[in-house]
Protein backbone atom coordinates (compact mmCIF):
# COMPACT_ATOMS: atom_id res chain seq x y z
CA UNK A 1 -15.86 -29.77 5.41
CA UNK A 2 -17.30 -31.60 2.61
CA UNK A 3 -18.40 -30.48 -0.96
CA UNK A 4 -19.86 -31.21 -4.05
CA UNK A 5 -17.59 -30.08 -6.34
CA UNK A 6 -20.09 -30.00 -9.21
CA UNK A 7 -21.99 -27.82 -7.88
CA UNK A 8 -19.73 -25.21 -6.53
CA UNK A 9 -17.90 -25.15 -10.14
CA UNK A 10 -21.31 -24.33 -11.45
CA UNK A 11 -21.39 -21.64 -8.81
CA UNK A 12 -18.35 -20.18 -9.77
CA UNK A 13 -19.03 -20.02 -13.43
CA UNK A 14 -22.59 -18.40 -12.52
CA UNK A 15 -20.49 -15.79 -10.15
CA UNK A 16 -18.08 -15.00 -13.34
CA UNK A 17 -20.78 -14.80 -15.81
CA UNK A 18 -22.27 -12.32 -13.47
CA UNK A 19 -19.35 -10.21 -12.58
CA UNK A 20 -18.28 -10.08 -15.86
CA UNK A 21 -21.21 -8.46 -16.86
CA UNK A 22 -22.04 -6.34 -13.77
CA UNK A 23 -21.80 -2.78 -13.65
CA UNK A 24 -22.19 -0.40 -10.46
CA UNK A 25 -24.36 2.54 -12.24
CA UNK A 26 -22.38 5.64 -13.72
CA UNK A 27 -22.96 9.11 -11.70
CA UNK A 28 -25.34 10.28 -14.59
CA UNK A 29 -27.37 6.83 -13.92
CA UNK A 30 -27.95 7.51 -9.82
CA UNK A 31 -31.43 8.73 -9.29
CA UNK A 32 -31.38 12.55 -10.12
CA UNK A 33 -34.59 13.30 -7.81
CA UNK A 34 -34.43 13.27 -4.09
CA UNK A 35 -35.21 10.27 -2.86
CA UNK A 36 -37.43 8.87 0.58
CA UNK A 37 -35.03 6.38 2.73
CA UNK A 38 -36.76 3.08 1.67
CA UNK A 39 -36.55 4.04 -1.65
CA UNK A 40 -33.04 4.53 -1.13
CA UNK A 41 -32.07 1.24 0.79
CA UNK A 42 -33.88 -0.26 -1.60
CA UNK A 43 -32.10 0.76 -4.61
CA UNK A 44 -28.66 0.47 -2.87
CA UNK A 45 -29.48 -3.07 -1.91
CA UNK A 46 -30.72 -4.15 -5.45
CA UNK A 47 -27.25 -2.68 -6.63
CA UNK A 48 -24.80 -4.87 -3.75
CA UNK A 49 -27.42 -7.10 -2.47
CA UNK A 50 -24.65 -9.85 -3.73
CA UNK A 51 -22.68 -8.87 -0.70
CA UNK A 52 -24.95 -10.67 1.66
CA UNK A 53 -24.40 -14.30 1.43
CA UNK A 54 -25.78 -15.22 4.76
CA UNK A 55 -28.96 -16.08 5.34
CA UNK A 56 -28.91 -14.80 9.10
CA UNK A 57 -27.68 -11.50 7.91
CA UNK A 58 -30.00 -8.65 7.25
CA UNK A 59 -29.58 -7.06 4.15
CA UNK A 60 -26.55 -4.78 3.95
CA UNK A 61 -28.05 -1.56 4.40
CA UNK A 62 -31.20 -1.13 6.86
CA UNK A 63 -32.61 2.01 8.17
CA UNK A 64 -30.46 2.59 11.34
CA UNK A 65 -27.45 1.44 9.38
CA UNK A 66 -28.04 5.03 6.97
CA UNK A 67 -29.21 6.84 10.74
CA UNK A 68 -25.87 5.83 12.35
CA UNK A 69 -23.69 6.98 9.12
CA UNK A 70 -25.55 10.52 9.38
CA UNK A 71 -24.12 10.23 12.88
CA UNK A 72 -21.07 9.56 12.34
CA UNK A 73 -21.01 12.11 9.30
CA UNK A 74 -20.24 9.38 6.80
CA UNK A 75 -22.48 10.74 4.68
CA UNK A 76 -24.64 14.55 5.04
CA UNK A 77 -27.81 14.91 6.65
CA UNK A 78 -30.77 14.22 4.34
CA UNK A 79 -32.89 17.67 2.85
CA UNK A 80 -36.24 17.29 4.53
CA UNK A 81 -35.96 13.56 5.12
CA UNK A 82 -34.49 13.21 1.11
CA UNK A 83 -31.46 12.01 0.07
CA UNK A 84 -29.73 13.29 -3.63
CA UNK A 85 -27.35 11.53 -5.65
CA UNK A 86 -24.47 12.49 -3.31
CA UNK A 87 -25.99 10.54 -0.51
CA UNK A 88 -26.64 7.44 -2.90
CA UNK A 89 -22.95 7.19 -4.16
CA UNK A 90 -21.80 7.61 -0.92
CA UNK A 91 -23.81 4.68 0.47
CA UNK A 92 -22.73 2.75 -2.41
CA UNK A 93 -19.25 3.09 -1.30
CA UNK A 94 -19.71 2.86 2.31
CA UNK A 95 -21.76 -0.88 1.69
CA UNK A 96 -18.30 -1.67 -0.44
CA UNK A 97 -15.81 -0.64 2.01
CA UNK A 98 -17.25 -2.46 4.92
CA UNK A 99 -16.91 -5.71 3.65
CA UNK A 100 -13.26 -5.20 4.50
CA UNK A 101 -12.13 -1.57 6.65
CA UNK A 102 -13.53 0.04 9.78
CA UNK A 103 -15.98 2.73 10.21
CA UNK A 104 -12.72 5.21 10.84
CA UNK A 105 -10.99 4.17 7.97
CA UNK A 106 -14.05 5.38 5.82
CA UNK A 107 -14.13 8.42 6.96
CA UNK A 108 -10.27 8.85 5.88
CA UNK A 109 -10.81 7.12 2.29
CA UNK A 110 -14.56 8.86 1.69
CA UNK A 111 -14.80 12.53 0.41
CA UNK A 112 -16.52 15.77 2.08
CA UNK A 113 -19.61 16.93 1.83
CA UNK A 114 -18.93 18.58 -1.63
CA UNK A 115 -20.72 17.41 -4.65
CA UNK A 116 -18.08 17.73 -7.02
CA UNK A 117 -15.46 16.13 -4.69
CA UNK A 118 -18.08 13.63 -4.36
CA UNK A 119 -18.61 13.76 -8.53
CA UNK A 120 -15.06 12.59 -9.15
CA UNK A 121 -14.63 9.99 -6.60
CA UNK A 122 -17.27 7.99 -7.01
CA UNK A 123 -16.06 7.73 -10.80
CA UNK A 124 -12.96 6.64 -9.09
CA UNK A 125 -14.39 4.33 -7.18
CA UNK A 126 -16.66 2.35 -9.98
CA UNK A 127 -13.70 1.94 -12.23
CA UNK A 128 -11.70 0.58 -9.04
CA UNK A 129 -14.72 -1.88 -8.71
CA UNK A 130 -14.95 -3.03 -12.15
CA UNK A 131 -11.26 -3.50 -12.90
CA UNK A 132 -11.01 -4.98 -9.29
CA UNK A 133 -14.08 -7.52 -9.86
CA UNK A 134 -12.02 -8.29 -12.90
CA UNK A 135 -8.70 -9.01 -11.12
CA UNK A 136 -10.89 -11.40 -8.27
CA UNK A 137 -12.54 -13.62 -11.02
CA UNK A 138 -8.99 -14.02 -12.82
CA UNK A 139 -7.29 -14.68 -9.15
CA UNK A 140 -10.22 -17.15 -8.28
CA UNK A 141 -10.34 -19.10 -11.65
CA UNK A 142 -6.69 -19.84 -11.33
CA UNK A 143 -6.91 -20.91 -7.47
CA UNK A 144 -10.30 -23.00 -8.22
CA UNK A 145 -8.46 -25.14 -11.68
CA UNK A 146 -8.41 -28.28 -8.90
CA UNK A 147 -11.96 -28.16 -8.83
CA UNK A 148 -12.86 -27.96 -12.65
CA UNK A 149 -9.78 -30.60 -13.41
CA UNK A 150 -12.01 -33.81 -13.12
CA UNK A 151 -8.63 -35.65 -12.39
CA UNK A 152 -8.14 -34.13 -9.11
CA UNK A 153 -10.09 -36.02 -6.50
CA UNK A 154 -8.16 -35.19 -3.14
CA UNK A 155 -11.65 -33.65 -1.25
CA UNK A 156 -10.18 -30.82 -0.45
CA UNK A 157 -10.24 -28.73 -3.90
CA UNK A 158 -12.81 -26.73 -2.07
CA UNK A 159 -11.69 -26.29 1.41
CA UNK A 160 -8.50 -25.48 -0.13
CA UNK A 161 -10.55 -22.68 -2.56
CA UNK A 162 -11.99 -21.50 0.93
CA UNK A 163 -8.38 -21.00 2.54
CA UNK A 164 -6.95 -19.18 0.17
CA UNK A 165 -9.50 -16.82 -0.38
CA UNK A 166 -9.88 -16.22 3.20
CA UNK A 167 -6.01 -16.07 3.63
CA UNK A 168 -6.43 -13.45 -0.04
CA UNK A 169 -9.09 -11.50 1.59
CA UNK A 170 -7.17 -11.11 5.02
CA UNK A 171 -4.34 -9.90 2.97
CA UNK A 172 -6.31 -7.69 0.95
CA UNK A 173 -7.27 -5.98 4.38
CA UNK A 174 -4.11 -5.93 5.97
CA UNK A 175 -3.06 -4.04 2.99
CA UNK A 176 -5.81 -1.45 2.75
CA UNK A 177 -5.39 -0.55 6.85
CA UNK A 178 -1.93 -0.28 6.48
CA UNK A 179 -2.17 1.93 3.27
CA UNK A 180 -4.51 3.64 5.37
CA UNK A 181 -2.78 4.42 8.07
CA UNK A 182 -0.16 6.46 5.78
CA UNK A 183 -3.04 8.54 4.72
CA UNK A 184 -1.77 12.70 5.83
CA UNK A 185 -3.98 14.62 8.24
CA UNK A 186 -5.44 17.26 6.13
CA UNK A 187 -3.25 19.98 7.89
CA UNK A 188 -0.41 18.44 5.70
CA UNK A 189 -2.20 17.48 2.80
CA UNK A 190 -2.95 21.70 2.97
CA UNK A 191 1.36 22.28 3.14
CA UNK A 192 1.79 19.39 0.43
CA UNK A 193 -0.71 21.13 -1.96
CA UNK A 194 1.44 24.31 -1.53
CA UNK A 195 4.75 22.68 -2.24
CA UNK A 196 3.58 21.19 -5.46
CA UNK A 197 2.77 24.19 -6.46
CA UNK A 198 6.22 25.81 -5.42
């Protein structure tokens, strides 16, 4: 594949100018009235949008997408066709962690139905995402110094960029199911709880 490594350099500087200032919104910054579900796929695709760099694709979170996570008790039912701040940070998360894990690994990594489990994680979770987008632009400005270093004129500073993030992100997957798979059934998370306490 062929590239103009101009403009993807550009690219990457305008992707670390806007990662380095990007910020998911805090728990006291999520909508605190009830919101309609356009309202809320609208808000949580103005927030990640960024994930969809396909064309083709539809945007990352759709009606029947937020439907089929009710069913599969992802997230809670809405109140009387509204959804609460819960529901938002939840679908926040959930439009995160499918870029890279499977439906069942969610519902392992994702917290109950309790607002105050709910509370903590997802200020868990947005500290994870800013020190992680962090990490990512580092780890991609030192794998992309071929294509800024106007001496290097092989062709393939770009295919190579594409590579080795594919080969990262692979990685980075293999790493999360595998953590994931370690995760305790909550039977003997309840007997670990009462050891620590012991």
């Amino acid at each position: 594949m062929q590239y103009d490594k101009q403009q993807v350099a550009e690219k990457l500087d305008r992707w670390e100018r806007f990662l380095g200032s990007y910020r998911l919104p805090e728990w006291d910054d999520l909508p605190q009235i009830d919101l309609y579900l356009d309202q809320v796929i609208a808000l949580v695709n103005r927030y990640l949008g960024f994930f969809v760099y396909d064309p083709a694709e539809e945007k990352l979170l759709t009606p029947s997408m937020v439907n089929n996570y009710v069913k599969l008790r992802l997230i809670p039912a809405p109140v009387r066709k509204k959804y609460a701040r819960k529901h938002i940070a939840l679908l926040l998360m959930i439009c995160t962690f499918k870029q890279s894990v499977s439906m069942a690994a969610m519902s392992v990594m994702l917290p109950p139905d309790d607002e105050e489990r709910i509370h903590q994680e997802y200020l868990r979770f947005t500290a994870s995402f800013l020190r992680i987008s962090k990490y990512v632009v580092q780890q991609a400005k030192t794998s992309a110094e071929p294509i800024f270093d106007v001496m290097s004129s092989s062709g393939n500073e770009v295919s190579d960029l594409v590579v080795g993030s594919s080969i990262a992100a692979s990685f980075a997957r293999l790493l999360a199911g595998k953590l994931i798979a370690l995760h305790l059934p909550p039977e003997q998370e309840a007997l670990g709880d009462v050891f620590d306490r012991e």
